[in-house]
Protein backbone atom coordinates (compact mmCIF):
# COMPACT_ATOMS: atom_id res chain seq x y z
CA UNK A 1 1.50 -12.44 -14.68
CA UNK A 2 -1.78 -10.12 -14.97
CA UNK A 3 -1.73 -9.71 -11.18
CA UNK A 4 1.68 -8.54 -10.44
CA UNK A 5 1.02 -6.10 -13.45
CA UNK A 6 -1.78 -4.67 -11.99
CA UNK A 7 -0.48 -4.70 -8.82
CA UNK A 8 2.44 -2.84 -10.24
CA UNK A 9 0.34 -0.60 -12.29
CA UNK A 10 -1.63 0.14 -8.96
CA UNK A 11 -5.02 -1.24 -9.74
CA UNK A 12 -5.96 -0.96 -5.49
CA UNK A 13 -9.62 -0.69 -5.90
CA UNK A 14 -10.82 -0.98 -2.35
CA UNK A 15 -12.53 -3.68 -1.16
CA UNK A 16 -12.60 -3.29 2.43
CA UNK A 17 -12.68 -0.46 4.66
CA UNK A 18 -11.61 -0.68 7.72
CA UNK A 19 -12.98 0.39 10.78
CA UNK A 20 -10.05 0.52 12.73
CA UNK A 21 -6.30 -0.56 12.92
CA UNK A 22 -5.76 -2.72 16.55
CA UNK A 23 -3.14 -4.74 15.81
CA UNK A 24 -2.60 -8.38 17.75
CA UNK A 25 -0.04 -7.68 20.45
CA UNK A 26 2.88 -7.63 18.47
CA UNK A 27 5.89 -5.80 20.07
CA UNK A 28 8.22 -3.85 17.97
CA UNK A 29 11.31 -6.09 18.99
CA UNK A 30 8.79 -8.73 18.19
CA UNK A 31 8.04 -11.20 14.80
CA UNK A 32 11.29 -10.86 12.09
CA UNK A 33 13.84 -10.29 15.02
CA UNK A 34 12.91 -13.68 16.21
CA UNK A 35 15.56 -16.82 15.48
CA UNK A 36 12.76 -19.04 14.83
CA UNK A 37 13.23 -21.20 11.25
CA UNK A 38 10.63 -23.65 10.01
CA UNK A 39 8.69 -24.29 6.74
CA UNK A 40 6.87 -20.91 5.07
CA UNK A 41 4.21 -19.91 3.48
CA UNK A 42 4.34 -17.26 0.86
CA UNK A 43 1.11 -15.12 0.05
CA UNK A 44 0.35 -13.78 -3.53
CA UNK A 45 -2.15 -13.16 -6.26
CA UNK A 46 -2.63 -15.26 -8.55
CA UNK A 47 -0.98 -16.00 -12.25
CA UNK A 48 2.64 -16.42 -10.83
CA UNK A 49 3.58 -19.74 -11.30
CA UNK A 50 5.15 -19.24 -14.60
CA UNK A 51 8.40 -18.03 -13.26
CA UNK A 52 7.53 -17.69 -9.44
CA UNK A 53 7.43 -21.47 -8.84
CA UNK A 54 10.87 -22.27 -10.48
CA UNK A 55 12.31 -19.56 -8.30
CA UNK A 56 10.78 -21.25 -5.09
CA UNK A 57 11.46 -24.74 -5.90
CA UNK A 58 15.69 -23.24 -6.08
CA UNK A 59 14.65 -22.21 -2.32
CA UNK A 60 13.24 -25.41 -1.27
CA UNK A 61 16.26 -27.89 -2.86
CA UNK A 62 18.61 -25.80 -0.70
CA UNK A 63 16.57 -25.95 2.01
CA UNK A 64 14.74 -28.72 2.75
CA UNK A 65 13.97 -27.99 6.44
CA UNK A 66 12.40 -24.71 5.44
CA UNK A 67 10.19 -25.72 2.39
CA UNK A 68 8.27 -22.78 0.83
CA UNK A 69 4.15 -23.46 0.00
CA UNK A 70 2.72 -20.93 -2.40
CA UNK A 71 -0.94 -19.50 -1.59
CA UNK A 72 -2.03 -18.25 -4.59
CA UNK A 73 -5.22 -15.79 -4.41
CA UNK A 74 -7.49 -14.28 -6.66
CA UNK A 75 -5.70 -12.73 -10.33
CA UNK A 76 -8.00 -9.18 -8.87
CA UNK A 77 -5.23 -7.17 -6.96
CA UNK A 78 -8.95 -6.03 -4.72
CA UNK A 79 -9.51 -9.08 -4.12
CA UNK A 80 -6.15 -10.53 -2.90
CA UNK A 81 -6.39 -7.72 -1.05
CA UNK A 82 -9.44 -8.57 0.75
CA UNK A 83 -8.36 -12.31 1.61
CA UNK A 84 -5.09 -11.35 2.70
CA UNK A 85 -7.21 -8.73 5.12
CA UNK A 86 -9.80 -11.51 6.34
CA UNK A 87 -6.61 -13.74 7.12
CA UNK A 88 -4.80 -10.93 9.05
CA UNK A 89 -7.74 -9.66 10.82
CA UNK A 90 -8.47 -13.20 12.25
CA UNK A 91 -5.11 -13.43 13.92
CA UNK A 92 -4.12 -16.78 11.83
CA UNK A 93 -0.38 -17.68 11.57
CA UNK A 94 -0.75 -19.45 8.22
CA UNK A 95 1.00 -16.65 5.99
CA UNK A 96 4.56 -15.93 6.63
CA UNK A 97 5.88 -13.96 3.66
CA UNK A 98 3.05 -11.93 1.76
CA UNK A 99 3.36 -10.16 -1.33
CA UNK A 100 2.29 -6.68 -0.93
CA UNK A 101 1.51 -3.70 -3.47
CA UNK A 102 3.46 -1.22 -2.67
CA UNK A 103 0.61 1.12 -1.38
CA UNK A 104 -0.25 -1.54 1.24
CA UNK A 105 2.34 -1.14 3.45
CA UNK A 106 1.55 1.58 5.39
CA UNK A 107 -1.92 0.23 6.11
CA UNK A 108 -0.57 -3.16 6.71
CA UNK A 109 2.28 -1.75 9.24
CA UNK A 110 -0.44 0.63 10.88
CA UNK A 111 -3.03 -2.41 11.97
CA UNK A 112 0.09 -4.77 13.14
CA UNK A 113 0.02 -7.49 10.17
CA UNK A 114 3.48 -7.18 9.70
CA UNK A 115 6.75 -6.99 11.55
CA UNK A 116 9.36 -4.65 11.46
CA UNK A 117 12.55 -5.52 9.53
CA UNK A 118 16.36 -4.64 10.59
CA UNK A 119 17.51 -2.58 8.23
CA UNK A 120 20.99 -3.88 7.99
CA UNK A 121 19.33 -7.32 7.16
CA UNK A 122 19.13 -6.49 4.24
CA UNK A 123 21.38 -4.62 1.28
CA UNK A 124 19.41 -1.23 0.88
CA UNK A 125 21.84 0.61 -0.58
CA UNK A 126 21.87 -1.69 -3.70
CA UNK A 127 18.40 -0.76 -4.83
CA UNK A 128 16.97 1.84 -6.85
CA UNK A 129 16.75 4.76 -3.79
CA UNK A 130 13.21 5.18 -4.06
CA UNK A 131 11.81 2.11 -4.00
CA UNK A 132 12.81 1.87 0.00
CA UNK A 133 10.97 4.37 0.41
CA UNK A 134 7.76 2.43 -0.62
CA UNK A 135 8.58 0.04 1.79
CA UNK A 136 9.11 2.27 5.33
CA UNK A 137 6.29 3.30 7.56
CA UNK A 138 6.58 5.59 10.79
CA UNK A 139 10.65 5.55 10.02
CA UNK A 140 10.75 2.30 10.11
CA UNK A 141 11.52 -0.90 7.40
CA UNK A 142 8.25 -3.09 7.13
CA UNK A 143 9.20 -4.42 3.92
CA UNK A 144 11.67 -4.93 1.48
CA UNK A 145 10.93 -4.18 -2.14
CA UNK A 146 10.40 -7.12 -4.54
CA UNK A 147 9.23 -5.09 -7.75
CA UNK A 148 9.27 -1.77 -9.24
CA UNK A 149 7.49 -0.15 -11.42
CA UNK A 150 7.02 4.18 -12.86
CA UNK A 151 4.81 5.16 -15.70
CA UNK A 152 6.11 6.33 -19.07
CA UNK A 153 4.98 8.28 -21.96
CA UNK A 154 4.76 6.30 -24.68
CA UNK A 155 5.06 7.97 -28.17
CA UNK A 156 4.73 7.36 -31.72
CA UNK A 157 7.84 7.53 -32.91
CA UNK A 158 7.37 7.19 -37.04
CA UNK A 159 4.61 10.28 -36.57
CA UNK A 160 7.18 12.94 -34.73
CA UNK A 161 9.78 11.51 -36.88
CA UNK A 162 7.68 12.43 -39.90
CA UNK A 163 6.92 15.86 -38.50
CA UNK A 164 10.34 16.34 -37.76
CA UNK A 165 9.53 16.77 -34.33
CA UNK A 166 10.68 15.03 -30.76
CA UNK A 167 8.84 13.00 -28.00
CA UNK A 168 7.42 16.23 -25.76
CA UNK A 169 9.10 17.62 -22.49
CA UNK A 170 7.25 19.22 -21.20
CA UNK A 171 3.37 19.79 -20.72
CA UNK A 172 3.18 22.77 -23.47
CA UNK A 173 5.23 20.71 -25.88
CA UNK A 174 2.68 17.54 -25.19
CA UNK A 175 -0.29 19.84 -25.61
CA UNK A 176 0.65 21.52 -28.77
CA UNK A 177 1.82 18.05 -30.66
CA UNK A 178 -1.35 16.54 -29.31
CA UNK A 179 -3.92 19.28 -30.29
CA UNK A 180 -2.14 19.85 -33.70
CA UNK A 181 0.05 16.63 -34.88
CA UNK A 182 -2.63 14.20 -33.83
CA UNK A 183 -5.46 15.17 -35.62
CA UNK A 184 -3.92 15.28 -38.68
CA UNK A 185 -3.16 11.64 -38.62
CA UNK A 186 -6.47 10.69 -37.62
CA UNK A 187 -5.83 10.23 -33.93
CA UNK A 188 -6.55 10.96 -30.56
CA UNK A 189 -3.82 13.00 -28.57
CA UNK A 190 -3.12 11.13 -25.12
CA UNK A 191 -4.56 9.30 -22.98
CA UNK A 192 -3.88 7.81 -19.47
CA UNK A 193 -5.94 6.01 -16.68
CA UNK A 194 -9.12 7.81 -16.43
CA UNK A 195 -11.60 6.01 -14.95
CA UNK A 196 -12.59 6.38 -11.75
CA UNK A 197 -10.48 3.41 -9.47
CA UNK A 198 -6.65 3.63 -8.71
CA UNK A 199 -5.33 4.41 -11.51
CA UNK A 200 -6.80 7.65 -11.46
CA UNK A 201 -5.69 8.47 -8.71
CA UNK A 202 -2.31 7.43 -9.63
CA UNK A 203 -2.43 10.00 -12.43
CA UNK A 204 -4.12 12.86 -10.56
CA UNK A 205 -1.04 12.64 -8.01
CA UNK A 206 1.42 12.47 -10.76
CA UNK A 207 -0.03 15.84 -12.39
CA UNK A 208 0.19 17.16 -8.97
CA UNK A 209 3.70 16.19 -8.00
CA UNK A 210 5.22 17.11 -11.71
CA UNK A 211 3.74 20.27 -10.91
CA UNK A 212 5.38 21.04 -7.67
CA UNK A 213 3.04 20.00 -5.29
CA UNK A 214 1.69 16.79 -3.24
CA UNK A 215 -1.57 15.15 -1.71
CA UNK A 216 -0.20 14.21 1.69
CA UNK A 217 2.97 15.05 3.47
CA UNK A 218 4.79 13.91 6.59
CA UNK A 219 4.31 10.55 6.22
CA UNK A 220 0.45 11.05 5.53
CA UNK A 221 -0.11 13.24 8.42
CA UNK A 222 -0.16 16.24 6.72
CA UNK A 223 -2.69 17.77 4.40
CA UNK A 224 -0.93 19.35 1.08
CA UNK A 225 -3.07 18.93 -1.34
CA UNK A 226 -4.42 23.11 -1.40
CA UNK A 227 -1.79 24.38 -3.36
CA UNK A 228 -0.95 26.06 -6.58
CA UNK A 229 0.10 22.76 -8.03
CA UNK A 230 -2.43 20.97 -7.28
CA UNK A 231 -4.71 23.28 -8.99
CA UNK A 232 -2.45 23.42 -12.23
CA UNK A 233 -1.98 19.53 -12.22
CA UNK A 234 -5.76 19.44 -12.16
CA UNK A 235 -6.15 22.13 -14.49
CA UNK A 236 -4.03 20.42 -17.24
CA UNK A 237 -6.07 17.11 -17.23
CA UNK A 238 -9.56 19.07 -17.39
CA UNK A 239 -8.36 21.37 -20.39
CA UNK A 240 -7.06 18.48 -22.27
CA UNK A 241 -11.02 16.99 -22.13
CA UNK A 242 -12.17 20.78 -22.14
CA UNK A 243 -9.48 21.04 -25.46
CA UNK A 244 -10.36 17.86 -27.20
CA UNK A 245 -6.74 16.75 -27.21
CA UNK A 246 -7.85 13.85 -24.35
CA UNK A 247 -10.45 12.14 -25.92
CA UNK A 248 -14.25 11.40 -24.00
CA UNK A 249 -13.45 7.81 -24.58
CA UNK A 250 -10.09 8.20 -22.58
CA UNK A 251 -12.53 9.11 -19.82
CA UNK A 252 -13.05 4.76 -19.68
CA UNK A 253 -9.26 3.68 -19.56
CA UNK A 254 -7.76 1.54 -17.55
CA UNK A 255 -4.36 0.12 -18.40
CA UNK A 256 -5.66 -2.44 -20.52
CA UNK A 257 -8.25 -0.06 -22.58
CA UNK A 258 -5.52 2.92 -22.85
CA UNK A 259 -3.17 0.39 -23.54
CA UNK A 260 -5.22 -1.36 -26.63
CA UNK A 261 -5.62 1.77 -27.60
CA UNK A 262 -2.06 2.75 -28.35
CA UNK A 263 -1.25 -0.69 -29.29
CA UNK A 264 -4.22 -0.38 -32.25
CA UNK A 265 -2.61 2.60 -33.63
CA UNK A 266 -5.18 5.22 -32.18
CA UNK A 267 -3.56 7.14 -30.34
CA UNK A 268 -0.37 9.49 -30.27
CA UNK A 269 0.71 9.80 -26.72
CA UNK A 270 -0.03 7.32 -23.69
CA UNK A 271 1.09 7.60 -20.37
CA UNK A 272 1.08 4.02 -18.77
CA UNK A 273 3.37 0.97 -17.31
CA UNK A 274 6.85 -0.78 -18.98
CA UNK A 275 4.77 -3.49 -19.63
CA UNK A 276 2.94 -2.02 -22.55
CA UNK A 277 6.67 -1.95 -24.14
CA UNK A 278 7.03 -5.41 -24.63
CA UNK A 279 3.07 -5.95 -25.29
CA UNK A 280 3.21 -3.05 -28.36
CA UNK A 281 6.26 -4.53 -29.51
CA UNK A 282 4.84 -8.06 -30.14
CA UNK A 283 4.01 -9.62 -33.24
CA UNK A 284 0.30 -8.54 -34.39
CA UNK A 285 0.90 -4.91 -32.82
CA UNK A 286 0.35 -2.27 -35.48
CA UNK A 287 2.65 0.23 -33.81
CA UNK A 288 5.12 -2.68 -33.11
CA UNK A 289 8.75 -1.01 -34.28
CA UNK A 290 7.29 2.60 -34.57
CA UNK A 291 6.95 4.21 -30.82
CA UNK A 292 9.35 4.85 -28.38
CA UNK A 293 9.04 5.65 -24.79
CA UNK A 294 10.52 8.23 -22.66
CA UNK A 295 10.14 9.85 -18.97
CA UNK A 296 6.98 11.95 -18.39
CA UNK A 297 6.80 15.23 -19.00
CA UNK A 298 5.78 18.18 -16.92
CA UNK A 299 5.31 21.74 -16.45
CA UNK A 300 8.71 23.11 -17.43
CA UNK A 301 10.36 19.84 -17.97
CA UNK A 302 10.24 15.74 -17.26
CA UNK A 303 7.83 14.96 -14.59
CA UNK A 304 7.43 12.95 -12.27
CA UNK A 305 5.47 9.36 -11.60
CA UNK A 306 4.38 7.53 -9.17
CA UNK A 307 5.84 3.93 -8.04
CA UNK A 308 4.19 1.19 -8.44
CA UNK A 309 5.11 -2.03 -7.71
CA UNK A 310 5.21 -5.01 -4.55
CA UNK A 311 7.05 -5.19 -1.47
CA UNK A 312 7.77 -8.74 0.68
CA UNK A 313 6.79 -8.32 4.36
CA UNK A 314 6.82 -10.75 7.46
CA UNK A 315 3.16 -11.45 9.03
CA UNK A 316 3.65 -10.25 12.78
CA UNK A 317 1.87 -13.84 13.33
CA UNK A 318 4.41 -16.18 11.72
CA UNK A 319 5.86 -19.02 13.27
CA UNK A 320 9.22 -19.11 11.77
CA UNK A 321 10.38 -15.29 10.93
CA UNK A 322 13.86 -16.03 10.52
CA UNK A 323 13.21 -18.34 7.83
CA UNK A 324 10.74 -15.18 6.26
CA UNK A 325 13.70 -13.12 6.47
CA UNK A 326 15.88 -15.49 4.84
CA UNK A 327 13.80 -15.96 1.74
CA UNK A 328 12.94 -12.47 1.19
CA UNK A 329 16.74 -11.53 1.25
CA UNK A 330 17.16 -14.59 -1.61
CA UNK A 331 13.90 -13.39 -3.98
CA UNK A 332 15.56 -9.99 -3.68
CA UNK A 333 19.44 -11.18 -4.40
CA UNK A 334 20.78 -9.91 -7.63
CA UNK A 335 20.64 -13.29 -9.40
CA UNK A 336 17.14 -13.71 -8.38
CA UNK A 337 15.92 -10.32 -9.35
CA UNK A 338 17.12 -10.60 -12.92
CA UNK A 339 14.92 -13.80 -13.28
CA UNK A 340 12.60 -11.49 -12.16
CA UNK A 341 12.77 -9.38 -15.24
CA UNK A 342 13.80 -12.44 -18.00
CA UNK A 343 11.64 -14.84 -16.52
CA UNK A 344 8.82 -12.60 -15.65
CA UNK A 345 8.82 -9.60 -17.18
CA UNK A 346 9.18 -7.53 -14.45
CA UNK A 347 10.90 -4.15 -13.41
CA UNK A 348 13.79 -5.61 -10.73
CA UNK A 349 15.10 -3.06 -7.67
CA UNK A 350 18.62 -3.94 -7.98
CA UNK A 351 19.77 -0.67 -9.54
CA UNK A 352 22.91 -3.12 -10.81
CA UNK A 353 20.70 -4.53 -13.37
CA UNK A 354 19.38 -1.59 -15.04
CA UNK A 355 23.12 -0.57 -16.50
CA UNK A 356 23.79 -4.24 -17.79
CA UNK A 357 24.50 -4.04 -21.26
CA UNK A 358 23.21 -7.32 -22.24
CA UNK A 359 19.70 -6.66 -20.31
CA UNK A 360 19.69 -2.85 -21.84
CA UNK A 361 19.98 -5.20 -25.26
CA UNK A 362 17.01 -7.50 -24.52
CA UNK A 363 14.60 -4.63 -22.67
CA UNK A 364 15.76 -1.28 -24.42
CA UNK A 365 13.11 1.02 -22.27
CA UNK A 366 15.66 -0.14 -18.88
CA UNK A 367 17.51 3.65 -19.12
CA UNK A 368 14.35 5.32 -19.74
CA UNK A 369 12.79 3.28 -16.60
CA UNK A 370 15.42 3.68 -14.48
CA UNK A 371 15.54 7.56 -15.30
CA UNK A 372 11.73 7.42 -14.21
CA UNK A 373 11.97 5.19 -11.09
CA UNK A 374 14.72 7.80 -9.57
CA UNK A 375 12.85 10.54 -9.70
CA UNK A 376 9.54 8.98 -9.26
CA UNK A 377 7.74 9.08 -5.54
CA UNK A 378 5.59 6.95 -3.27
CA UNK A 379 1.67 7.00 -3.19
CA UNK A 380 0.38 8.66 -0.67
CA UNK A 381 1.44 7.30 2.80
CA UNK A 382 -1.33 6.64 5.02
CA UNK A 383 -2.45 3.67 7.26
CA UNK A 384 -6.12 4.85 5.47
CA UNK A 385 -4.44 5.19 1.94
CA UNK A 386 -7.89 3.13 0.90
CA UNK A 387 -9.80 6.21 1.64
CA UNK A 388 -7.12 8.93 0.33
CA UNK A 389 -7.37 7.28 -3.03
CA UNK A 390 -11.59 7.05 -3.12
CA UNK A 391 -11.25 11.04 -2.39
CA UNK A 392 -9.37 11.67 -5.18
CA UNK A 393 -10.44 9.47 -7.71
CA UNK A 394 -14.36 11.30 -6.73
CA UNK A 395 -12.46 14.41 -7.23
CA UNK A 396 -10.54 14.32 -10.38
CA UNK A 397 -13.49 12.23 -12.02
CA UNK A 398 -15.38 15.66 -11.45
CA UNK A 399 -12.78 18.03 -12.94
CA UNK A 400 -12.48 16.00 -15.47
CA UNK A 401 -15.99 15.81 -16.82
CA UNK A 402 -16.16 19.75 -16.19
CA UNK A 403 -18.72 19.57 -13.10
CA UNK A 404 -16.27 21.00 -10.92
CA UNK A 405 -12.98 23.81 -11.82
CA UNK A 406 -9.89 22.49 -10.57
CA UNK A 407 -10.40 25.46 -7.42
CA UNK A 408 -13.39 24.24 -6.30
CA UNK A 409 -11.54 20.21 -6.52
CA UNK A 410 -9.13 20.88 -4.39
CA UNK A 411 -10.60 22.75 -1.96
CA UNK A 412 -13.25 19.93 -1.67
CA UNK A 413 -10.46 17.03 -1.69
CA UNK A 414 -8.46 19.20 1.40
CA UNK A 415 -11.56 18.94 3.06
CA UNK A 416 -12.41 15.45 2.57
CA UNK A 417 -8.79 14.65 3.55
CA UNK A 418 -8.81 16.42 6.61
CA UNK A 419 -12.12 14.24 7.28
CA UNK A 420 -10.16 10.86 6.52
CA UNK A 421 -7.23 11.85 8.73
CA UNK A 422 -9.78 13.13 11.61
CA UNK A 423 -11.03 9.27 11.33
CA UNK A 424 -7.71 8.44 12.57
């Protein structure tokens, strides 16, 4: 399951650029309108088959005319990326269903490789609100979400407890328990996703939005990124390196590093995905039964993150949309989706399933994600989202090794924005 983690957790390093966005003649009324029904083809990374394939062979007993064949690319989220790209750029009808990181979709809509969906196709109003979001381009449904996912701050729970204190707030409360609590027990204060690739970026834009602010608005066409906020959600990540209370070697996370990390007992605070819950909590985890998780914090109380996650889309080139349709209403049913989370370990969209006592038993973070998947917003929408992230993972990796001040950053990333929308 390593791929739909990362893709969840947002690990988008870019892999191609592209030149432009002509799509292949596909009309709006065009591809998933369509009553055509035949066999399918779904698209995904890699590392699925452990509960993916039970869920398709379901599909294909009860309906044997419209068999489903499961393409399974590369674990790398960059690399599925690129081979679903090569394949969509060539005009080939072989994928009908793809499975689509959630910051794809307005790139994917924006060249033509997928079809609009009718929105009354599908029940909207049963998912977690924001997630639809994720999945609309342009005001219009080119997806439907298959998984969720919002980042947490992970605590240690036996430390605060001992100091009699609780899991932070907001960012003055995180600061002072990080500079002060942390080094008395030996440990580093918090950490997040600090190398330079997506998940940078993914924090950078969740300082900036807890703050106030955003990087793009109107649907990506607007520059927002010189602002107030921006600066101060800048500013707090470079005087937590400038302060000592985010470590140099956080400066090298990715999930896996920040979440070892945490999971090794050295560190007090990590923002990251709900999959480090069940990963800390396993046998051989020395903080397994001593942390806790809650929403992130910000400026003058919680914060908020960024979605991750995948969406299921209709290729604008497949043969038999009707039957697309059709399976991506059944992976996202409510009896699907929680196989979703207890066969796969992933965060469902049907809102339903996050106040069901018996799952809240099982996966005890489900409150505390659902809490941070409603107030959590989209990635930056752009059909060049590829570039938009590069810019400001350049950006924050220079505030946050002190070669820039957070004014000079975001002056430079308005301007380098305004470039990548001029491209357009």
């Amino acid at each position: 399951m390593r791929w739909m983690r990362a893709a969840g957790r947002g690990l988008l390093v870019a892999a191609v650029v592209l030149a432009g966005y002509a799509g292949f003649g596909v009309r709006a009324d065009q591809g998933a309108a369509s009553g055509a029904r035949g066999p399918l083809t779904l698209v995904t990374a890699g590392d699925l088959t452990d509960y993916l394939s039970p869920l398709l062979d379901d599909w294909n007993d009860g309906h044997p005319g419209e068999r489903v064949t499961l393409v399974e690319l590369p674990d790398s989220a960059d690399e599925s990326r690129a081979q679903m790209i090569s394949e969509l750029r060539s005009g080939s009808s072989r994928f009908d269903v793809l499975n689509i990181d959630v910051a794809w979709t307005s790139e994917f809509a924006a060249a033509g490789w997928i079809s609009p969906l009718e929105r009354d196709r599908f029940p909207l109003d049963t998912f977690l609100r924001p997630v639809v979001d994720t999945a609309t381009f342009d005001g219009r449904l080119y997806a439907v979400p298959y998984v969720t996912n919002a980042g947490l701050l992970y605590y240690r729970k036996d430390i605060l407890d001992e100091e009699g204190e609780k899991p932070p707030r907001t960012w003055a409360e995180l600061v002072r328990q990080a500079r002060t609590i942390a080094p008395e027990h030996g440990l580093d204060g918090y950490a997040g996703q600090f190398l330079p690739y997506e998940g940078l970026a993914v924090n950078v834009t969740e300082a900036v939005h807890s703050a106030g602010g955003s990087i793009l608005r109107d649907d990506g066409a607007r520059v927002a990124v010189d602002s107030d906020a921006a600066r101060a959600g800048l500013r707090f990540l470079a005087d937590g390196v400038r302060d000592g209370w985010i470590s140099r070697d956080a400066l090298g996370y990715k999930e896996e590093e920040s979440r070892r990390a945490f999971q090794d007992g050295r560190l007090l605070f990590l923002r990251n995905w709900p999959y480090v819950y069940a990963d800390a909590s396993a046998p051989g985890s020395k903080v397994a039964g001593r942390f806790g998780a809650v929403p992130l914090p910000g400026p003058d109380g919680p914060g908020t993150s960024v979605l991750g996650g995948s969406n299921l889309a209709v290729s604008s080139r497949s043969r038999h949309p009707a039957s697309a349709a059709d399976l991506i209403s059944y992976l996202t049913s409510e009896r699907v989706q929680r196989q979703v989370l207890t066969r796969g370990s992933l965060p469902p969209v049907r809102a339903a399933l996050y106040e069901d006592p018996e799952l809240i038993r099982a996966y005890p973070y489900l409150p505390t994600l659902r809490q941070s998947v409603l107030s959590a917003v989209p990635r930056p929408k752009s059909p060049r989202y590829d570039q938009v992230s590069l810019a400001v993972q350049a950006v924050a990796q220079d505030v946050m090794a002190l070669r820039q001040t957070p004014e000079q950053a975001v002056a430079r990333l308005a301007r380098e924005l305004r470039a990548v929308s001029r491209r357009g």
